[in-house]
N, C-alpha and C. Protein backbone atom coordinates (compact mmCIF):
# COMPACT_ATOMS: atom_id res chain seq x y z
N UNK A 1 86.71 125.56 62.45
CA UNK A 1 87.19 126.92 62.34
C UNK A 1 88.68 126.88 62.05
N UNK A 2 89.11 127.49 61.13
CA UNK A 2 90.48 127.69 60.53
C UNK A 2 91.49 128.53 61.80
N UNK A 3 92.54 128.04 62.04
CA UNK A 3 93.44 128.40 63.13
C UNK A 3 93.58 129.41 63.13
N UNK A 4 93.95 130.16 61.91
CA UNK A 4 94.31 131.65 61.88
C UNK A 4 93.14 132.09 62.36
N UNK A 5 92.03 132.29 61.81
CA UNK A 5 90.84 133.25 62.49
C UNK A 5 90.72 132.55 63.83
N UNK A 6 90.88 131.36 64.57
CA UNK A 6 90.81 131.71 66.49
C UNK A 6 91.87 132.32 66.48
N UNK A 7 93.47 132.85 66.21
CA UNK A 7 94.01 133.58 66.50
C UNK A 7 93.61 134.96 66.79
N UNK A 8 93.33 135.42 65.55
CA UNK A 8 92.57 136.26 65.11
C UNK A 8 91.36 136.50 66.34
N UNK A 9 90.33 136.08 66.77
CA UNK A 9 89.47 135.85 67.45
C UNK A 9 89.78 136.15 69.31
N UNK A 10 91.06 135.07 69.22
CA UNK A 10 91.66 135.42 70.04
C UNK A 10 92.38 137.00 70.70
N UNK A 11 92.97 137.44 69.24
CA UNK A 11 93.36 138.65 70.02
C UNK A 11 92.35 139.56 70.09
N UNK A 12 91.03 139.53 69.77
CA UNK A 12 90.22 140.54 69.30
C UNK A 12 89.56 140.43 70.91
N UNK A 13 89.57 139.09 71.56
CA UNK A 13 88.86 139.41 72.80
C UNK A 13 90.01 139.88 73.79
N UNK A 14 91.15 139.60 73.87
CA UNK A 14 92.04 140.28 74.37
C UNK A 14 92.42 141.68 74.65
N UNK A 15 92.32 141.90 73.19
CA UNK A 15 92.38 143.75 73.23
C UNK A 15 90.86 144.35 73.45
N UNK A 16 89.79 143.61 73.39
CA UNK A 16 88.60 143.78 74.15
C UNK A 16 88.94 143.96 75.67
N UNK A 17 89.27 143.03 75.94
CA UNK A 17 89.33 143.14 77.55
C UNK A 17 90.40 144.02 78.31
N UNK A 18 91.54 143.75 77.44
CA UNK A 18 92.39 144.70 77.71
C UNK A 18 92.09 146.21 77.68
N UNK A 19 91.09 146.75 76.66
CA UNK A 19 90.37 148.01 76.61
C UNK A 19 89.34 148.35 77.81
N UNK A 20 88.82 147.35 78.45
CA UNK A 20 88.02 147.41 79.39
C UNK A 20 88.43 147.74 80.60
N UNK A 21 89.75 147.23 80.64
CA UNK A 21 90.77 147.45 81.89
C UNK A 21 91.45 148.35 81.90
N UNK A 22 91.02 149.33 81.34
CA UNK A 22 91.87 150.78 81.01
C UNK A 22 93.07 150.75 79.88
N UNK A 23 93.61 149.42 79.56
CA UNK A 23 94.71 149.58 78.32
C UNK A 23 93.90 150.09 77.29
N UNK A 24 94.59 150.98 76.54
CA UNK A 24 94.40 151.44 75.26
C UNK A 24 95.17 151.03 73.98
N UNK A 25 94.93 150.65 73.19
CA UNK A 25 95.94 150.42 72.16
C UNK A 25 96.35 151.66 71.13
N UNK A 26 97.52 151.17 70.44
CA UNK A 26 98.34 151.92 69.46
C UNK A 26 98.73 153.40 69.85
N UNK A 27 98.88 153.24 71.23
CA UNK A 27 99.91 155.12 71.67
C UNK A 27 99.13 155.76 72.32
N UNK A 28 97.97 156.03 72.95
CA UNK A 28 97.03 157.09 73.14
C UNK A 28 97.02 156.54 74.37
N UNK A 29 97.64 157.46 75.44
CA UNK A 29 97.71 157.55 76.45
C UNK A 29 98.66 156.73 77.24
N UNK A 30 99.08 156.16 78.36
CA UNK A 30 99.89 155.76 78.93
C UNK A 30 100.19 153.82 78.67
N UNK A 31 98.92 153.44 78.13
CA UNK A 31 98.90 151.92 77.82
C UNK A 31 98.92 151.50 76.48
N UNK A 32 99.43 150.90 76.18
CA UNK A 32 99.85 150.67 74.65
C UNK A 32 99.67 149.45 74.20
N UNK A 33 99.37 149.15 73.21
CA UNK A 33 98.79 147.10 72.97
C UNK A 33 99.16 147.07 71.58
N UNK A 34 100.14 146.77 71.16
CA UNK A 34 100.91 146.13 70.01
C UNK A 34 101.31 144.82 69.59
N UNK A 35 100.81 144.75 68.34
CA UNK A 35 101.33 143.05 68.06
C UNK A 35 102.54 142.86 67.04
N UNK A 36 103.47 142.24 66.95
CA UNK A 36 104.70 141.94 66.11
C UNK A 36 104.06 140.50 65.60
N UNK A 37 103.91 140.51 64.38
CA UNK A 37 103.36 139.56 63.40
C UNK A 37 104.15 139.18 62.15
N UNK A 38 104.13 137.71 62.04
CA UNK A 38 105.10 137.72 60.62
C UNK A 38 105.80 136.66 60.49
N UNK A 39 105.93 136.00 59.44
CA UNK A 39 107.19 134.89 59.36
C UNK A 39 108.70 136.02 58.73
N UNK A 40 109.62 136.14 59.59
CA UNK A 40 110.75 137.08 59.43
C UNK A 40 112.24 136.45 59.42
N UNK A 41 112.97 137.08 58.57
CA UNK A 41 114.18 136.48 58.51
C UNK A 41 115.04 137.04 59.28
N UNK A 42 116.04 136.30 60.18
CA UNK A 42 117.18 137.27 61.33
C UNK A 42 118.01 137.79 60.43
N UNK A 43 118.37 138.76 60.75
CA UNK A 43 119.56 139.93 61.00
C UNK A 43 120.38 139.92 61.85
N UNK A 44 121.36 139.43 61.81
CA UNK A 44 122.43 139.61 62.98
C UNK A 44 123.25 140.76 62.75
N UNK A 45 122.96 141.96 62.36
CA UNK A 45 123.90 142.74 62.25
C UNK A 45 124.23 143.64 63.27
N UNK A 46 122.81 143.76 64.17
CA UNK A 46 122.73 144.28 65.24
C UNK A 46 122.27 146.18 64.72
N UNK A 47 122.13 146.16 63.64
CA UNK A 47 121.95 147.32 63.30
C UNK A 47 120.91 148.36 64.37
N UNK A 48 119.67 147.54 64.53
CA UNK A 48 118.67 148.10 65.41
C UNK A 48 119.18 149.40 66.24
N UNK A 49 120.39 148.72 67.01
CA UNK A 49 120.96 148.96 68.10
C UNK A 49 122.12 150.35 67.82
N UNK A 50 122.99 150.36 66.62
CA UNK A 50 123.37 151.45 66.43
C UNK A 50 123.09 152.48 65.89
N UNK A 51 122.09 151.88 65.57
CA UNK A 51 120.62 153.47 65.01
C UNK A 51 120.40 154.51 65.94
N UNK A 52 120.52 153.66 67.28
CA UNK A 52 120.21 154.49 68.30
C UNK A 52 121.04 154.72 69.68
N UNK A 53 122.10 154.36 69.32
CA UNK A 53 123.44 154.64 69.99
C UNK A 53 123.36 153.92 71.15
N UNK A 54 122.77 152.39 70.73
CA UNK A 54 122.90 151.80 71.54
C UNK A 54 124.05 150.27 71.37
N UNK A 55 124.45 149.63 72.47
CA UNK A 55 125.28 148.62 72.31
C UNK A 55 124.64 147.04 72.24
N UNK A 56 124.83 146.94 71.17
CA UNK A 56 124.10 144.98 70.41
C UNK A 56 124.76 144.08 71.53
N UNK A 57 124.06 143.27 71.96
CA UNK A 57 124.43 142.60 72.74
C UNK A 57 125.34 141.41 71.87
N UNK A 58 126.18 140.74 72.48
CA UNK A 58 126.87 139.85 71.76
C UNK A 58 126.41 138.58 71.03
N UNK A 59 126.46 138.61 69.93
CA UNK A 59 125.37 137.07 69.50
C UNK A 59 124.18 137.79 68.85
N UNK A 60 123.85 138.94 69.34
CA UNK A 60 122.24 139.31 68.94
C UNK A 60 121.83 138.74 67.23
N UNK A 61 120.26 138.20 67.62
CA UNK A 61 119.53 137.85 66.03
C UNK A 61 118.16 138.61 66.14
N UNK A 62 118.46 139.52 65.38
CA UNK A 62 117.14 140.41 64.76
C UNK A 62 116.58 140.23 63.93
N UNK A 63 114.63 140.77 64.19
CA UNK A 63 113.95 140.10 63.53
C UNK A 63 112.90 141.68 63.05
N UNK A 64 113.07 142.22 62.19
CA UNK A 64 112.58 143.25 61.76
C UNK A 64 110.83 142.98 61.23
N UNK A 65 109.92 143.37 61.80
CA UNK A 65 108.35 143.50 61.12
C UNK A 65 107.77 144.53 61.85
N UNK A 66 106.50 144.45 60.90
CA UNK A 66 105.60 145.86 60.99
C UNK A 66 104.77 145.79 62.46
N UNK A 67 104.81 147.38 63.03
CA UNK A 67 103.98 147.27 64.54
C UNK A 67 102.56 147.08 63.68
N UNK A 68 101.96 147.02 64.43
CA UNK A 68 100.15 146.80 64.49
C UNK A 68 99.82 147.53 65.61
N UNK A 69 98.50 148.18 65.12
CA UNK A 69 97.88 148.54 66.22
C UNK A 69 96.65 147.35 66.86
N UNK A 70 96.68 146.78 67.56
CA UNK A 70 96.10 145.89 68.29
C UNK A 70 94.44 145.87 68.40
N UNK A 71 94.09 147.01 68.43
CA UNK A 71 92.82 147.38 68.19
C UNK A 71 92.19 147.40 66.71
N UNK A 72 93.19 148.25 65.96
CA UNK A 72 92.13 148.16 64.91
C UNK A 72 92.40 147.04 63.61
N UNK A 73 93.99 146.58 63.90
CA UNK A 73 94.64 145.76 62.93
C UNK A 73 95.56 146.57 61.50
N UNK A 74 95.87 148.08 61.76
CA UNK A 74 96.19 149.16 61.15
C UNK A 74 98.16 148.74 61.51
N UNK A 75 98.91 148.66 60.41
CA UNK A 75 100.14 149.21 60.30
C UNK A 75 100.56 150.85 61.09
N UNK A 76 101.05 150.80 62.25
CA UNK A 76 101.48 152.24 62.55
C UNK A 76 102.64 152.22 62.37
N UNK A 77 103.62 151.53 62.67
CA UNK A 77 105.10 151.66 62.50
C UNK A 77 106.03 150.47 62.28
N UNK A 78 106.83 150.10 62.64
CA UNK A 78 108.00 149.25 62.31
C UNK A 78 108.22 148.70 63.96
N UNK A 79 109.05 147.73 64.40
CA UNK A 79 109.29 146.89 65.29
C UNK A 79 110.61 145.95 64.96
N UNK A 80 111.23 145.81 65.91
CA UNK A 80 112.27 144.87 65.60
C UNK A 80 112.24 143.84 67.26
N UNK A 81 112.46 142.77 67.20
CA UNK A 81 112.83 141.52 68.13
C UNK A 81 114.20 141.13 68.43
N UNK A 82 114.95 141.71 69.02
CA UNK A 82 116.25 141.14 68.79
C UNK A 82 116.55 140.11 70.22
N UNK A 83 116.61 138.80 70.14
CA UNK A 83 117.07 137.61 70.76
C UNK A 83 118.29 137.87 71.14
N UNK A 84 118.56 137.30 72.26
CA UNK A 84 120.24 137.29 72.68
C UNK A 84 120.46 136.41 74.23
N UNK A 85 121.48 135.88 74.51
CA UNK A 85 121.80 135.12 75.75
C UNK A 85 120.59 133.84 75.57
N UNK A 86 120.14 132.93 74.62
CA UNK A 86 119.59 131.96 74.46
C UNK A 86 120.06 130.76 75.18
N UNK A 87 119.79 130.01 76.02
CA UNK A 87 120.00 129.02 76.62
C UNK A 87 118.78 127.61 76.11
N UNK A 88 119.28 126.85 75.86
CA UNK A 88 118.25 125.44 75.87
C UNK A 88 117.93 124.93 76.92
N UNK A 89 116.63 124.32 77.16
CA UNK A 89 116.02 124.10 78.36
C UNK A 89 116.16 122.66 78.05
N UNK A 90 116.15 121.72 79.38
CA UNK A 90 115.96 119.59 78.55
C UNK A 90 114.16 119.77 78.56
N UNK A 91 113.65 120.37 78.81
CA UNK A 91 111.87 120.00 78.36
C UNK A 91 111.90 120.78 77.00
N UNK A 92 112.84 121.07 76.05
CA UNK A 92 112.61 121.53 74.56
C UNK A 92 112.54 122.75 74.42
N UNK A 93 112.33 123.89 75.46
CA UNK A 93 112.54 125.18 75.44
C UNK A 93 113.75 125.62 75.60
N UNK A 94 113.18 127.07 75.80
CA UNK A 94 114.59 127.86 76.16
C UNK A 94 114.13 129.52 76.53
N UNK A 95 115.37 129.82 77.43
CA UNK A 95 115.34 131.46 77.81
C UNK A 95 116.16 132.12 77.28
N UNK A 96 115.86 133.21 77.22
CA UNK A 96 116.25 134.44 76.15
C UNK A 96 115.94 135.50 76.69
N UNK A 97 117.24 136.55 76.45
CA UNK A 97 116.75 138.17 76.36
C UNK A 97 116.06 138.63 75.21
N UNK A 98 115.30 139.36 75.38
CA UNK A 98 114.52 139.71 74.35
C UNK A 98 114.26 141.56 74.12
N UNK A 99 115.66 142.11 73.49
CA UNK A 99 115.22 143.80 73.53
C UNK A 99 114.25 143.99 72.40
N UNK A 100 113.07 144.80 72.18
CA UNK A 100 112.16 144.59 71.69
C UNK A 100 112.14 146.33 71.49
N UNK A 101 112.22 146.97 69.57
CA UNK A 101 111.95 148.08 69.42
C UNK A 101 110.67 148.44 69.12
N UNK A 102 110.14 150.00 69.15
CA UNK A 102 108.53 149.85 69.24
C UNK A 102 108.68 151.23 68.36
N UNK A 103 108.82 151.46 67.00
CA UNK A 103 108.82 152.83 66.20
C UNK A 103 107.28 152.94 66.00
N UNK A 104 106.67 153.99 67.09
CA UNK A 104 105.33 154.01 67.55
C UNK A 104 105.14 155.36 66.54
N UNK A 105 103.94 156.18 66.17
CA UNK A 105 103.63 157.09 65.99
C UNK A 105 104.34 158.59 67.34
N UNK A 106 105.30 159.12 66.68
CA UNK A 106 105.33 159.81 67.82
C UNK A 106 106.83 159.61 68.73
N UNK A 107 107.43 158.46 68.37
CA UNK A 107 108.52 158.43 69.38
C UNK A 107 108.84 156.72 68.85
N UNK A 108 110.09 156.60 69.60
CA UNK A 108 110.17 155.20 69.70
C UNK A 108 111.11 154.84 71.21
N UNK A 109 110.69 153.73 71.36
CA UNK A 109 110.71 152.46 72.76
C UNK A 109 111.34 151.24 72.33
N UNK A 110 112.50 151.43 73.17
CA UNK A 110 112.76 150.11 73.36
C UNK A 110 112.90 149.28 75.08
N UNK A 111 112.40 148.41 75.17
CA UNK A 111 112.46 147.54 76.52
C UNK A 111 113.15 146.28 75.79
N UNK A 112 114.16 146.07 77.34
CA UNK A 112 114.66 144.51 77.40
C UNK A 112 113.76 144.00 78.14
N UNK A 113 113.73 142.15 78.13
CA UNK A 113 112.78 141.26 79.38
C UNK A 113 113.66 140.02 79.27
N UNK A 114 113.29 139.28 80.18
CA UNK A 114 113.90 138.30 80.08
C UNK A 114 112.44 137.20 79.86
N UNK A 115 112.55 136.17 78.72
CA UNK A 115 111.13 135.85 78.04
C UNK A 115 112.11 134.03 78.31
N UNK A 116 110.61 133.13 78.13
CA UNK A 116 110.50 131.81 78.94
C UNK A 116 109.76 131.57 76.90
N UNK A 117 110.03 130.86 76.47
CA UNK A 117 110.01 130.08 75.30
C UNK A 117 109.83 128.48 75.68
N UNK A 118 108.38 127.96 75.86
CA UNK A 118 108.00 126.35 76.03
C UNK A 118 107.54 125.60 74.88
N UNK A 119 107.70 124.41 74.54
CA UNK A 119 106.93 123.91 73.05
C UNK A 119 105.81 124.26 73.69
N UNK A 120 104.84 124.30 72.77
CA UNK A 120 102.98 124.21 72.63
C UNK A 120 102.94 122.99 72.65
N UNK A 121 101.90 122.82 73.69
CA UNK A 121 101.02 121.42 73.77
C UNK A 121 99.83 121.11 73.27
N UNK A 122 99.20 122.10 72.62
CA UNK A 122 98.11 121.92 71.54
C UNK A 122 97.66 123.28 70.94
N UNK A 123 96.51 122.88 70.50
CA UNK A 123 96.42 124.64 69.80
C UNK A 123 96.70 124.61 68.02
N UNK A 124 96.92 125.68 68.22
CA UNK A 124 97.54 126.16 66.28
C UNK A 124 98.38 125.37 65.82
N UNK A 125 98.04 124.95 65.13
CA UNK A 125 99.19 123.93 64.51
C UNK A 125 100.60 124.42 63.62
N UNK A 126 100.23 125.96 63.52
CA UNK A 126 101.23 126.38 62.97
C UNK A 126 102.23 126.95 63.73
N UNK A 127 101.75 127.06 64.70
CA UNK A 127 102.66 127.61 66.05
C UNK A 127 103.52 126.37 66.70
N UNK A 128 104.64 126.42 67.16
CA UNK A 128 105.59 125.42 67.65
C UNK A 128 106.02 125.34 69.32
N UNK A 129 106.12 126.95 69.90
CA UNK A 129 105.76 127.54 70.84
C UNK A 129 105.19 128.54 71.40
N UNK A 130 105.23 128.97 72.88
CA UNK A 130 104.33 129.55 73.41
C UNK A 130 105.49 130.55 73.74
N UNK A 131 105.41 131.83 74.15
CA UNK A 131 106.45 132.86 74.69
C UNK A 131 105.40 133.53 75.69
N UNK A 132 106.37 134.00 76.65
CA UNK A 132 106.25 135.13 77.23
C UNK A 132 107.15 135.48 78.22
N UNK A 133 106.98 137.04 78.37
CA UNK A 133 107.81 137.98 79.42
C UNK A 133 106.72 138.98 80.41
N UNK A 134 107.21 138.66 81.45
CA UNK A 134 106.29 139.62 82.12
C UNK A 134 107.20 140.14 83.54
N UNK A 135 107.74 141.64 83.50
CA UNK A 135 108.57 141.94 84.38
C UNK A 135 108.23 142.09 85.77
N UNK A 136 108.84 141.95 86.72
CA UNK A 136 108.19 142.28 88.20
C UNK A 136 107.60 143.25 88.37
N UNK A 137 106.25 143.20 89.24
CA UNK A 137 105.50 144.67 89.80
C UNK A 137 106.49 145.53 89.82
N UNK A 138 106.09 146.80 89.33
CA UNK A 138 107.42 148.40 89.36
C UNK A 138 108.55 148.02 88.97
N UNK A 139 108.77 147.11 87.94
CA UNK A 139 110.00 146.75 86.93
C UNK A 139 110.16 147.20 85.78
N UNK A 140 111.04 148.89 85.80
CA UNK A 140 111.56 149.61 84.71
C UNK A 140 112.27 148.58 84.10
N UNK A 141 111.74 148.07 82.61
CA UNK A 141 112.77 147.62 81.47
C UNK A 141 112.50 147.97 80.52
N UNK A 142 112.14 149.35 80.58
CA UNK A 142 112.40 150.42 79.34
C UNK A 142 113.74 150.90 79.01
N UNK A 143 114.27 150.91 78.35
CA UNK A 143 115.67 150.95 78.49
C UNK A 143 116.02 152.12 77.44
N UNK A 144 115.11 152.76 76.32
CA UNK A 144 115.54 153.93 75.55
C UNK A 144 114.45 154.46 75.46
N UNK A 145 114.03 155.93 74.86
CA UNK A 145 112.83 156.03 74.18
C UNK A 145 113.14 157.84 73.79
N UNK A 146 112.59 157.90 73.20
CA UNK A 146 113.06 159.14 72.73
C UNK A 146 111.41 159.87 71.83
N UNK A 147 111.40 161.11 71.01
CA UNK A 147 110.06 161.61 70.94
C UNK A 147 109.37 161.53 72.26
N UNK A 148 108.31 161.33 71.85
CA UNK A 148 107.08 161.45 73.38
C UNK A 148 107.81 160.56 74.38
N UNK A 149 108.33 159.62 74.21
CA UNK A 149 108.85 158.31 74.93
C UNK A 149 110.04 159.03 76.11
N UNK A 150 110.86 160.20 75.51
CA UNK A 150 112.06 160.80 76.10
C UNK A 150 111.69 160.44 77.81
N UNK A 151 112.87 159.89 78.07
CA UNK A 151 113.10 159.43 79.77
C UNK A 151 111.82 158.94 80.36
N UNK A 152 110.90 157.88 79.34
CA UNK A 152 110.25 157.14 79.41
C UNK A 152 110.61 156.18 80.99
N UNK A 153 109.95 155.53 82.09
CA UNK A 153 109.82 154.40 82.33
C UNK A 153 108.48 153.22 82.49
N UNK A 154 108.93 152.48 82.75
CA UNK A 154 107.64 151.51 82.68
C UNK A 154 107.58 149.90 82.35
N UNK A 155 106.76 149.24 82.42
CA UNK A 155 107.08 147.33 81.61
C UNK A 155 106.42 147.58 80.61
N UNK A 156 106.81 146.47 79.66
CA UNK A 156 106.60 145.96 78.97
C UNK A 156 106.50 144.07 79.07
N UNK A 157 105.02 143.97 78.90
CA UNK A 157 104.64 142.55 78.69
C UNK A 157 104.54 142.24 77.47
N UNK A 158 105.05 140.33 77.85
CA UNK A 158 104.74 139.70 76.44
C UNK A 158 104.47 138.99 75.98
N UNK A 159 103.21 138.53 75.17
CA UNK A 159 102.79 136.85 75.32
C UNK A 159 102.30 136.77 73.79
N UNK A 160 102.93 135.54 73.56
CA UNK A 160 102.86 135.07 72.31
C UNK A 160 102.82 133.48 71.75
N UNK A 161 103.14 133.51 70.59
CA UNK A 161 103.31 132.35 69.91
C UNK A 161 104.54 132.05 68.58
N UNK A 162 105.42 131.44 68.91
CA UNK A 162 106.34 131.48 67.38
C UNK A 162 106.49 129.98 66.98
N UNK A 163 106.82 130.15 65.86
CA UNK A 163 107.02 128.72 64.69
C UNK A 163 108.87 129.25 64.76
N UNK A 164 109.32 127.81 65.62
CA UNK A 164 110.47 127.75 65.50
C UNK A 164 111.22 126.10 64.46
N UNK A 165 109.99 126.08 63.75
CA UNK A 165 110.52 125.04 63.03
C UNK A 165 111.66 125.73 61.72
N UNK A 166 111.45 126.86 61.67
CA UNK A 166 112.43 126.46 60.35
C UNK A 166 113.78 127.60 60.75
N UNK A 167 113.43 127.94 62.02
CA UNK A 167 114.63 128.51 62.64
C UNK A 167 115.91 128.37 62.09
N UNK A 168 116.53 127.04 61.80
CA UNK A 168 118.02 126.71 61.48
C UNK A 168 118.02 127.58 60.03
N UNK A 169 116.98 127.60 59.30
CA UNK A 169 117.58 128.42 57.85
C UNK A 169 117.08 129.90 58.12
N UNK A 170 117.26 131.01 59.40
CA UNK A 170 117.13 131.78 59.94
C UNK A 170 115.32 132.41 59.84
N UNK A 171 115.24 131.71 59.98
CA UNK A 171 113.55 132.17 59.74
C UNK A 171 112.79 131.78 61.43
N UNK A 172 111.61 132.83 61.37
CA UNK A 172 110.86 132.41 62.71
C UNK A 172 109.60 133.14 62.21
N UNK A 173 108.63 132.53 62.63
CA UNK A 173 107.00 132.90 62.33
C UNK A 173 105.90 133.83 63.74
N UNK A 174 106.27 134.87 63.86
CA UNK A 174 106.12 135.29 64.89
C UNK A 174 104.58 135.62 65.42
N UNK A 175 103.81 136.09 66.63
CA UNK A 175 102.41 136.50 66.35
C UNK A 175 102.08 136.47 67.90
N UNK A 176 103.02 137.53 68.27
CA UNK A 176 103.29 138.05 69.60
C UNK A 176 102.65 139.74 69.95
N UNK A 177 101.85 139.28 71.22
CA UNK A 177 101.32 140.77 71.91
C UNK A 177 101.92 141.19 73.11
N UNK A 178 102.34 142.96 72.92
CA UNK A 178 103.10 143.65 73.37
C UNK A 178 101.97 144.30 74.37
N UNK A 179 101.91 144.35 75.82
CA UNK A 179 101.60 145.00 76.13
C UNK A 179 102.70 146.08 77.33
N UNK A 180 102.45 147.53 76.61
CA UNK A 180 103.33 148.74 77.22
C UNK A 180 102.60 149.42 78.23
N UNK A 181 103.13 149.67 79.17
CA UNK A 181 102.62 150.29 80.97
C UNK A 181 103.57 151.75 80.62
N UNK A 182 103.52 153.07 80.55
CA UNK A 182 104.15 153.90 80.76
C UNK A 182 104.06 154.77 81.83
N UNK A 183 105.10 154.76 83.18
CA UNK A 183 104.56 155.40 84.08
C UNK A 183 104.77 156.59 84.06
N UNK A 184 105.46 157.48 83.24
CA UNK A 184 105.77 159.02 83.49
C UNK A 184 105.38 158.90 82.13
């Protein structure tokens, strides 16, 4: 079986189960299941951030691609990744802030997390590492949101996979799932 389709495969039982457990995907209702997909080139301009009168963290590298709706595999909106405070780990990883925009149908979200980046130890061969963020029980890191989102709180989880091989000529291969908790 070709890697991409168990990916593929993979998220399909995910947002299965995740649907079973009351998440809903792509906006409809309080749980939200989005994927950021893509080999993308950084942006350091920080633009994301003054779109929305917000302040770029210092260093920030942005990574602009299309949201997905998780369920059906449908383009709903736009997404940006912006990296910042990167540290190298000696086992080959590294930690990172990770503010993460969500231009949803309806509004847009942004949450910071603080995300754990390990090499992959097997698996996809096109993938290099493993990511994820997952904030403490009742950990607001919603940090903007405006439309439906206005004085939004809630987490945002995040588990993924990126190709950080060709990183140095600003590139990263992304194929990361967002899952959004909105409590008000």
């Amino acid at each position: 079986m070709r890697p991409i389709v168990r990916t593929k495969i993979f998220l399909v039982i995910l947002v299965t189960l995740l649907s079973a457990s009351g998440a809903i995907a792509a906006g409809n209702g309080n749980n939200i299941v989005v994927l950021l997909e893509g080999e993308r080139f950084v942006d350091g301009s920080g633009a994301q951030f003054a779109q929305l009168g917000l302040v770029a963290p210092p260093g920030v590298l942005c990574f602009d691609m299309d949201l997905v709706d998780a369920k059906t595999g449908n383009v709903i909106g736009s997404g940006s990744d912006c990296l910042s405070d990167i540290e190298m780990t000696d086992d080959g990883g590294m930690s990172l802030t990770a503010t993460s925009f969500f231009h949803l149908p309806g509004g847009t979200l942004v949450s910071r997390g603080l995300v754990t980046v390990q090499p992959k130890l097997h698996g996809l061969e096109e993938f290099t590492h493993v990511t994820g963020a997952a904030p403490s029980q009742n950990q607001n890191n919603v940090i903007y949101g405006d439309g439906r989102f206005k004085d939004a709180a809630g987490s945002v989880r995040l588990s993924g996979l990126v190709n950080l091989a060709r990183l140095g000529s600003g590139y990263i291969d992304f194929d990361c799932v967002f899952i959004i908790d909105i409590w008000n």
